[in-house]
Protein backbone atom coordinates (compact mmCIF):
# COMPACT_ATOMS: atom_id res chain seq x y z
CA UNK A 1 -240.06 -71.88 -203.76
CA UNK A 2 -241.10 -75.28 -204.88
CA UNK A 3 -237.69 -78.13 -205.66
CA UNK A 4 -238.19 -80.15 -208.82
CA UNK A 5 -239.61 -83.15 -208.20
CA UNK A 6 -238.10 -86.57 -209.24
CA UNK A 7 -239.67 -89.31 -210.42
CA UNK A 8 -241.10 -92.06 -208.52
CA UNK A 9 -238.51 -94.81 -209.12
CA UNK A 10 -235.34 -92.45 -209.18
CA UNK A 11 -237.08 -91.06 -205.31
CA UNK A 12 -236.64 -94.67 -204.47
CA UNK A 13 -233.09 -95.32 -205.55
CA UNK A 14 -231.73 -92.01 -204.33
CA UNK A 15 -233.47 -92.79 -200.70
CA UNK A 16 -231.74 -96.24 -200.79
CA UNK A 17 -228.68 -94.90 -201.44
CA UNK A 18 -228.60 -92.20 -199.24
CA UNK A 19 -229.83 -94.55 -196.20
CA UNK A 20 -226.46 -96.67 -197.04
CA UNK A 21 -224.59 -94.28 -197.21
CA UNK A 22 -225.31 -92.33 -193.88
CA UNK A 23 -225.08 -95.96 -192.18
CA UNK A 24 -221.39 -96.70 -193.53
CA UNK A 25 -219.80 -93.20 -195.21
CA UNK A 26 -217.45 -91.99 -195.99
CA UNK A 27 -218.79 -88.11 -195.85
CA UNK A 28 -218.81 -87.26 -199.13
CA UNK A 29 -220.75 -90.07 -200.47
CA UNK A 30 -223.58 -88.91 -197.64
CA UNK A 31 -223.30 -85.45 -198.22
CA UNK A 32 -223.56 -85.94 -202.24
CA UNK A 33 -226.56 -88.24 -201.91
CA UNK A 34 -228.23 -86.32 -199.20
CA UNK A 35 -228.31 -83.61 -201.49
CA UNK A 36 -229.31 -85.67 -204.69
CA UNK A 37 -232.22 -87.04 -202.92
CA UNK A 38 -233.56 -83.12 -202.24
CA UNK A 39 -232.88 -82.29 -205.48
CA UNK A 40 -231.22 -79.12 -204.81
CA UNK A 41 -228.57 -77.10 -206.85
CA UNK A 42 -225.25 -75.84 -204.34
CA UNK A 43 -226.27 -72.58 -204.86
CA UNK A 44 -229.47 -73.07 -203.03
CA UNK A 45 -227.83 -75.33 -200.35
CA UNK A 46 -225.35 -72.22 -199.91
CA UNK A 47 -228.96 -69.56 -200.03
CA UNK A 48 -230.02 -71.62 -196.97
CA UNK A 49 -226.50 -71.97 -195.03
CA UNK A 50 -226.94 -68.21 -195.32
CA UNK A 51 -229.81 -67.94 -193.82
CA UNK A 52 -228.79 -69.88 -190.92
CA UNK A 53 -225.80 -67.78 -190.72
CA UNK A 54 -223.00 -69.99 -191.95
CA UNK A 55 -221.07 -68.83 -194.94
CA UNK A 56 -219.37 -71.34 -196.89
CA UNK A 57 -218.77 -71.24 -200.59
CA UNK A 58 -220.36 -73.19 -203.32
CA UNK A 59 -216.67 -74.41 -204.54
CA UNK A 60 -216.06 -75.65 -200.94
CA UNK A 61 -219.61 -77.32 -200.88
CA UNK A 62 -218.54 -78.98 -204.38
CA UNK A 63 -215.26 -80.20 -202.82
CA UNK A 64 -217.00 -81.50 -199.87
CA UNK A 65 -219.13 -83.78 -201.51
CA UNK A 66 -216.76 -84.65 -204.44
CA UNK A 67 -214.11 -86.01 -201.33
CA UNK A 68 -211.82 -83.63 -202.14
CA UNK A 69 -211.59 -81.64 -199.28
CA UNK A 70 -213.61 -82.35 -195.94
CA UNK A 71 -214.98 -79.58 -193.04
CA UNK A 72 -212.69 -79.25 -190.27
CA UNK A 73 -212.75 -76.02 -189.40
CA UNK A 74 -215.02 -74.74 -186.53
CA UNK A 75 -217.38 -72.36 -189.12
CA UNK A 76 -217.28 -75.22 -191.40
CA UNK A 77 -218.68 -78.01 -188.54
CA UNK A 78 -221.05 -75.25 -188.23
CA UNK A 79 -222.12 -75.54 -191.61
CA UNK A 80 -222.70 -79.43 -191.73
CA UNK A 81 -224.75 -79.43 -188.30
CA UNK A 82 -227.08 -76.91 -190.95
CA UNK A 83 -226.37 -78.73 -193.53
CA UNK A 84 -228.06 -82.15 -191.54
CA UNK A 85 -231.23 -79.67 -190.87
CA UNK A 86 -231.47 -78.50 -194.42
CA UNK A 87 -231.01 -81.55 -195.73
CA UNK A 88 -233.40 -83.18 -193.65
CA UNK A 89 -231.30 -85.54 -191.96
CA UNK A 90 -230.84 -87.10 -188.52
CA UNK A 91 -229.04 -85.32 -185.51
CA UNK A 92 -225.36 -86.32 -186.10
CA UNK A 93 -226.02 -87.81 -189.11
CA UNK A 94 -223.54 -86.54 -191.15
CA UNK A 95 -221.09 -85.24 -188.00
CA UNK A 96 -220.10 -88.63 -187.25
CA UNK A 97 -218.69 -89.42 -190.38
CA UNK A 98 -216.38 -87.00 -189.75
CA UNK A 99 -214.87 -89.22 -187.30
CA UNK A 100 -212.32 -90.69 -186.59
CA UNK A 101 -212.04 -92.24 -190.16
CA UNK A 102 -208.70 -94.34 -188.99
CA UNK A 103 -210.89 -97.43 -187.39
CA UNK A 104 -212.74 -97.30 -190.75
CA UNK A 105 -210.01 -97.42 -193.31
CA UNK A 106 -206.74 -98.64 -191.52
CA UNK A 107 -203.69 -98.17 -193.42
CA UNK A 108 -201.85 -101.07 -191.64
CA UNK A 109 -197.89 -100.37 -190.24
CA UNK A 110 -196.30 -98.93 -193.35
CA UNK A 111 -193.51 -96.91 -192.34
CA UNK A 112 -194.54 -93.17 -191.28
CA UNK A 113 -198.00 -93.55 -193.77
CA UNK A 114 -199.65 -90.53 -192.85
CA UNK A 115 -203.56 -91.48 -191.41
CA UNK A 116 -206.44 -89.84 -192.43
CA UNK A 117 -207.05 -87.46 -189.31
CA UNK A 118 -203.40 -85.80 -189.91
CA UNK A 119 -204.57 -85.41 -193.33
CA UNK A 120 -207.66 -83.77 -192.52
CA UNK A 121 -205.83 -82.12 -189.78
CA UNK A 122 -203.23 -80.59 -192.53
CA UNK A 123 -206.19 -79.78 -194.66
CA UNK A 124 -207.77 -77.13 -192.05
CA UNK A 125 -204.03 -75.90 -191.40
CA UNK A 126 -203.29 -74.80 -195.22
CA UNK A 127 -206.63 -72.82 -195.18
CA UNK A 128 -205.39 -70.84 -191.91
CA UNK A 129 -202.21 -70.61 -193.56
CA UNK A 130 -203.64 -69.26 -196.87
CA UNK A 131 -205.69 -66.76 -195.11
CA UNK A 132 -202.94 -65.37 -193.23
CA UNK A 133 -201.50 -65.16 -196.05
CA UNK A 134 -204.40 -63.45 -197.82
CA UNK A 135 -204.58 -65.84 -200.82
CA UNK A 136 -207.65 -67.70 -202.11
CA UNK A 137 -208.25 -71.30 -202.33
CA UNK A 138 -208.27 -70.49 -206.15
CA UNK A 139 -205.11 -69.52 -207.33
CA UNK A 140 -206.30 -68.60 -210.89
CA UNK A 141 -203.58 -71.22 -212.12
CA UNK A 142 -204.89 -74.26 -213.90
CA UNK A 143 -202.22 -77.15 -214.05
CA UNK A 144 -201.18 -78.26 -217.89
CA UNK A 145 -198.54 -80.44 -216.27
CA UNK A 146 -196.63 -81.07 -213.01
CA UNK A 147 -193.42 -83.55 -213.21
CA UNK A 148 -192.06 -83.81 -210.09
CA UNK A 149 -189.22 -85.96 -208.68
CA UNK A 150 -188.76 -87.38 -204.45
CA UNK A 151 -185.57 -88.19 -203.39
CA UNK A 152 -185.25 -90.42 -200.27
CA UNK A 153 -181.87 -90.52 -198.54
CA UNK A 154 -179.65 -93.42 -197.28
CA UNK A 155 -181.90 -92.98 -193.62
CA UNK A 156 -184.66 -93.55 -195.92
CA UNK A 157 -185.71 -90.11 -195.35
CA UNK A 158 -187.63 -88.01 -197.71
CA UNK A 159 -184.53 -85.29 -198.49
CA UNK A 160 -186.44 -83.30 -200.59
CA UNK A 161 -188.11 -83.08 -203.58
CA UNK A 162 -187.86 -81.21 -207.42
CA UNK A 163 -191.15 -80.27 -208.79
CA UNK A 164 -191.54 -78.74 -212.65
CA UNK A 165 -194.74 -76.88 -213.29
CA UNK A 166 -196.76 -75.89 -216.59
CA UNK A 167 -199.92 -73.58 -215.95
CA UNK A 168 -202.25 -71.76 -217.81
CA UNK A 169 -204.04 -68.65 -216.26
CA UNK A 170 -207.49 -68.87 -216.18
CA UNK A 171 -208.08 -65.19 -215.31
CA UNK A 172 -205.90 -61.71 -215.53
CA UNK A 173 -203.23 -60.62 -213.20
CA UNK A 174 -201.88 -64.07 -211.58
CA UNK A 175 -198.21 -63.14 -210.62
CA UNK A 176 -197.69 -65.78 -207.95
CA UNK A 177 -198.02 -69.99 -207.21
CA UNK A 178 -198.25 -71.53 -203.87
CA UNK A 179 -196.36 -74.33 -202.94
CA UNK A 180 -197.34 -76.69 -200.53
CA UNK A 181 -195.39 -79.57 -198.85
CA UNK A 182 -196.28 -81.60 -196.17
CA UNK A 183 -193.54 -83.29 -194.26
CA UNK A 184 -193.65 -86.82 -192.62
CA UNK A 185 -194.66 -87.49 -188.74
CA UNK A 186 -191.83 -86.43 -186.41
CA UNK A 187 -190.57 -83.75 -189.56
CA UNK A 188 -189.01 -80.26 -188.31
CA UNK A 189 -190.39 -77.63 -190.47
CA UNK A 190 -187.73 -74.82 -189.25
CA UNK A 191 -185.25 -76.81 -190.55
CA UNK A 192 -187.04 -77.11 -194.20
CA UNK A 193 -186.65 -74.39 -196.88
CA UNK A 194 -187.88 -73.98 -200.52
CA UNK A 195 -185.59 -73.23 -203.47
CA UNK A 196 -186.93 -71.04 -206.42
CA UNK A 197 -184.60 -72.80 -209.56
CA UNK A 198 -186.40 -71.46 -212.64
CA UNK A 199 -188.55 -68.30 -213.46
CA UNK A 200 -189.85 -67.67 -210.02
CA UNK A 201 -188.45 -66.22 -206.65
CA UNK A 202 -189.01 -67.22 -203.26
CA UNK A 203 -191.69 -64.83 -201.46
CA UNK A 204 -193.61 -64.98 -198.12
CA UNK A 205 -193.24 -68.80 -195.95
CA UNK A 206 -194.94 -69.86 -193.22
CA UNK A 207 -194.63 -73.11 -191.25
CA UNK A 208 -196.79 -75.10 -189.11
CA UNK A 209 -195.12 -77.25 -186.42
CA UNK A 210 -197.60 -79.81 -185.40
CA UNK A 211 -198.31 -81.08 -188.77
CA UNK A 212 -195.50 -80.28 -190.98
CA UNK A 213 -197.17 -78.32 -192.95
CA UNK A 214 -195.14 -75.51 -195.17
CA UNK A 215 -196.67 -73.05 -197.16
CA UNK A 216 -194.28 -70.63 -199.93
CA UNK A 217 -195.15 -67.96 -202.33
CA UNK A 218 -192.93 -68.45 -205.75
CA UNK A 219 -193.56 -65.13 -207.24
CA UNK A 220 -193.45 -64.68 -210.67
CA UNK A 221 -191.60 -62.11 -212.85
CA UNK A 222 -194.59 -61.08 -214.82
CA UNK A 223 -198.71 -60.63 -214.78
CA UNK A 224 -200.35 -63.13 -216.72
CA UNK A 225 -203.43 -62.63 -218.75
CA UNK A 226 -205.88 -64.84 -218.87
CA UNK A 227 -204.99 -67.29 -221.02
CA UNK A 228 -201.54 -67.01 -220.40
CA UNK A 229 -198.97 -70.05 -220.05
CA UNK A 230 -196.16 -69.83 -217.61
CA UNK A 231 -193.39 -72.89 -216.90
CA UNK A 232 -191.42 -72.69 -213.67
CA UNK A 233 -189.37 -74.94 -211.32
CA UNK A 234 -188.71 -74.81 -207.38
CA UNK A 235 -187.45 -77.34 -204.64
CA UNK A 236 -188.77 -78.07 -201.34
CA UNK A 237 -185.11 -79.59 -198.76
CA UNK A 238 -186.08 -81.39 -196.06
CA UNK A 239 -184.69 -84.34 -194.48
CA UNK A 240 -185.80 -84.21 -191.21
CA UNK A 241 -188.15 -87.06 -190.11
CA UNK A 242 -187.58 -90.74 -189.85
CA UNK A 243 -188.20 -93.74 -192.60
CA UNK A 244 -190.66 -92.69 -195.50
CA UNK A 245 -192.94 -95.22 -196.61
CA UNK A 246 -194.99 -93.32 -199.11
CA UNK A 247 -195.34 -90.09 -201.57
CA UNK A 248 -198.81 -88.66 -202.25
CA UNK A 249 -200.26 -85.79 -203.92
CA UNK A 250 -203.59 -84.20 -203.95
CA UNK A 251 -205.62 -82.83 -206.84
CA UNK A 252 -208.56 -80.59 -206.53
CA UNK A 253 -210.32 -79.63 -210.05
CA UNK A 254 -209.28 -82.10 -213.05
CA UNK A 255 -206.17 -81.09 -214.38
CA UNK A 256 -203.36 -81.68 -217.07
CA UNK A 257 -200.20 -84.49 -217.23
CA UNK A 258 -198.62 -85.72 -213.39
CA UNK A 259 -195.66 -87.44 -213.51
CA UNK A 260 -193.91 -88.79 -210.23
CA UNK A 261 -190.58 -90.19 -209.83
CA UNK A 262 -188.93 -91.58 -206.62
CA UNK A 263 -185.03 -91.81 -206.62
CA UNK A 264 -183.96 -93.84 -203.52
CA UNK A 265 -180.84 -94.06 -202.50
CA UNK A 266 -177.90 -96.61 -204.23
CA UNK A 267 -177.55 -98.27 -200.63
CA UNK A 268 -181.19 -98.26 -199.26
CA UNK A 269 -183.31 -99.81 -201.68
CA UNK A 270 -187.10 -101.32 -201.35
CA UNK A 271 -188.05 -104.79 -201.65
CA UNK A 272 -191.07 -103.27 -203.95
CA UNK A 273 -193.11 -100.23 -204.50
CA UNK A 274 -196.98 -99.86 -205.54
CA UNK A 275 -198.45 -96.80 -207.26
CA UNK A 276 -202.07 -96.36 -206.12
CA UNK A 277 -205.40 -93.84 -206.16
CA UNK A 278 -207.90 -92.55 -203.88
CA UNK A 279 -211.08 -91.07 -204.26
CA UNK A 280 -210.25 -89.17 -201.21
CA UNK A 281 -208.59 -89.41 -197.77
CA UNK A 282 -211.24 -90.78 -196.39
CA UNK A 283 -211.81 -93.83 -199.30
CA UNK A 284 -209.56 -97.20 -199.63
CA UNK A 285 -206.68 -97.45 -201.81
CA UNK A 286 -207.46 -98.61 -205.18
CA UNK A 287 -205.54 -99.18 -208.53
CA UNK A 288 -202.85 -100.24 -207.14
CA UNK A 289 -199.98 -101.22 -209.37
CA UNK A 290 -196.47 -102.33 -208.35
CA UNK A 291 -193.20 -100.48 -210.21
CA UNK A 292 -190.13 -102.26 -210.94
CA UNK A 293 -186.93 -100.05 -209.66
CA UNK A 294 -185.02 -99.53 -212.60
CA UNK A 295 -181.22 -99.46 -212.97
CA UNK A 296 -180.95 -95.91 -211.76
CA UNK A 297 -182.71 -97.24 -208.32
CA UNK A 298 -186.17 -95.28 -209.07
CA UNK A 299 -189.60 -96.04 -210.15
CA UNK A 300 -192.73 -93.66 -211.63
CA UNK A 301 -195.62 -93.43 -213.13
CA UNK A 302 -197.53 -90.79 -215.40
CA UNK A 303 -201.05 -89.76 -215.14
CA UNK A 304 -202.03 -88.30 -218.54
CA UNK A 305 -205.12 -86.46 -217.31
CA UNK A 306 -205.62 -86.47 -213.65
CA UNK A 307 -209.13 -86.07 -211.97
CA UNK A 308 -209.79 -85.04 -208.48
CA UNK A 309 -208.32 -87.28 -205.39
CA UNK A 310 -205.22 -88.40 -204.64
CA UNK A 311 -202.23 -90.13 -206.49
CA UNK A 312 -199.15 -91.77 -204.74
CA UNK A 313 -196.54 -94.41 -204.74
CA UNK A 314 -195.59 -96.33 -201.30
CA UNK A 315 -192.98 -98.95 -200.83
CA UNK A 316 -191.86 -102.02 -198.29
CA UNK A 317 -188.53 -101.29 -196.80
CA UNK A 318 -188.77 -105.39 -195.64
C-alpha cells in the first residue's frame, strides 16, 4: 500500500529534524519525528510490529513518542530494534537513546532526587505489577481532579502522603482505582501500607523491593456507568528512607485540576522550594517557579488543566 506523500519543503524540514534529533534525543522526540517523516498513522506502525512479531499497542506507541512512558521491557526493546527497521533508521539508532539518560540530563546532588534510569526502571516494574495483577494500563477512570497533600517528617523524610480523587468513568463497570506510590532510594516497602479513608476499601497490594515501588487496589462500593462520577480518598504511610528532596507526579492522558501541597515539619524547614515541569523523564526541568512557605510551614501549587508529563516541587535543605 502506497504512504501519503508530503510535500517537498515539509520532506525537508521533517528530515532535518529527525537527523537532530537521532544525533542528541531524547527518545521520544526521535521516535515522533522518525515516524512524521514516513508519514505513517500508529496503527500502521503497530500492522508492521505485527508482522515482525512484536505486539505492542497503539496507546503504548502514543506514549512512547509523546515521552510519557519509555520501552523497557524486553518485548518492548524488541519492538524499537523493529521499530528502527520500519522506520528506516540506522542500527541502534533509536536503542541508544535509551541509554543511560543520567550523563545527558544530570540532576545535580539534590537530596535523594530520583534519576532518570530508576524512573524508567519503576516504569517497567508497575507494568509487571499491573499484569500480575491482571489490570490494564487503562483504568477506565479519567481524572476531574486530584488534591493531594506530602508530609515530610522532622528526619526530613517523606512520612506519607493524603491524596483526594474526583473521576469520571469513561466506560461501564469500573469498580476499582489503582494507587501507585513510589518511595525514595534506600525506602522499605514492607514497612509501607495504604489507608482507604473515604468511599473505597483496601484490596489486593503488591510491593517491589528494589525500587520502592507499591501498587494497591482501592475498591469501590459500586459499578460505575459510563459517565459516572465517583470522589474518594486514601493514604499511602511511609517513612522509611532518608532526606527527601523532591515530590513528583506523573500524568499520562490530559486530565482535570492537580493540586499539591507539601507540609514540612515545624522544626525542619527548607531554605526554599521550586515547583517545576517536565516533558518527560528523560527532558530538563522547565517552569520552574519558587514557593514561599507559608505560616503553616507548607507551600503548593495548582495545575488547572494538566497535560501529559510530569509535575513536582523540590526543595534545598541548605
Amino acid at each position: 500500500m502506497p504512504h501519503a506523500t508530503q510535500p517537498v519543503e515539509q520532506q525537508d524540514i521533517t528530515t532535518t529534524e529527525l537527523d537532530s534529533a537521532l544525533r542528541g534525543g531524547p527518545f521520544h522526540v526521535a521516535l515522533r519525528a522518525a515516524i512524521a517523516a514516513r508519514g505513517l498513522p500508529l496503527q500502521r506502525v503497530q500492522h508492521h510490529l505485527t508482522r515482525h512479531g512484536v505486539k505492542v499497542g497503539v496507546t503504548s506507541l502514543s506514549y512512547w513518542q509523546q515521552g510519557a512512558r519509555r520501552p523497557q521491557r524486553p518485548e518492548s526493546l524488541r519492538a524499537v530494534r523493529a521499530l528502527e527497521e520500519i522506520l528506516q533508521l540506522p542500527e541502534e539508532s533509536l536503542i541508544r537513546l535509551l541509554g543511560d539518560a543520567d550523563e545527558r540530563h544530570p540532576t545535580g546532588s539534590r537530596a535523594a532526587a530520583r534519576s532518570y534510569r530508576s524512573l524508567v526502571a519503576a516504569s517497567g516494574v508497575l507494568e509487571q505489577l499491573l499484569d500480575d495483577l491482571g489490570i490494564p494500563l487503562d483504568g477506565g477512570l479519567h481524572m476531574l481532579g486530584h488534591h493531594e497533600r506530602v508530609d515530610i517528617g522532622p528526619r526530613r523524610e517523606l512520612l506519607g502522603r493524603d491524596s483526594h480523587h474526583i473521576v469520571r468513568a469513561h466506560r461501564d463497570g469500573v469498580d476499582r482505582f489503582v494507587a501507585v506510590h513510589h518511595g525514595d532510594p534506600g525506602c522499605l516497602p514492607d514497612r509501607m501500607a495504604v489507608h482507604a479513608l473515604e468511599n473505597c476499601r483496601t484490596g489486593r497490594v503488591r510491593r517491589h523491593q528494589d525500587t520502592g515501588v507499591l501498587v494497591a487496589e482501592l475498591h469501590f462500593d459500586t459499578r460505575l456507568r459510563a459517565g459516572d462520577t465517583h470522589l474518594f480518598r486514601y493514604a499511602v504511610e511511609d517513612g522509611t528512607a532518608d532526606a527527601c528532596g523532591e515530590y513528583v507526579r506523573g500524568f499520562g492522558p490530559a486530565g482535570g485540576q492537580y493540586a499539591l501541597q507539601i507540609r514540612f515539619h515545624e522544626h525542619t524547614l527548607p531554605v526554599r522550594c521550586h515547583r517545576f515541569t517536565q516533558h518527560s523523564a528523560a527532558a530538563p526541568r522547565s517552569g520552574r517557579q519558587e514557593l514561599p512557605l507559608t505560616a503553616h510551614h507548607s507551600v503548593h501549587f495548582v495545575e488547572p488543566r494538566v497535560r501529559s508529563g510530569i509535575l513536582g516541587i523540590d526543595w534545598d535543605w541548605e
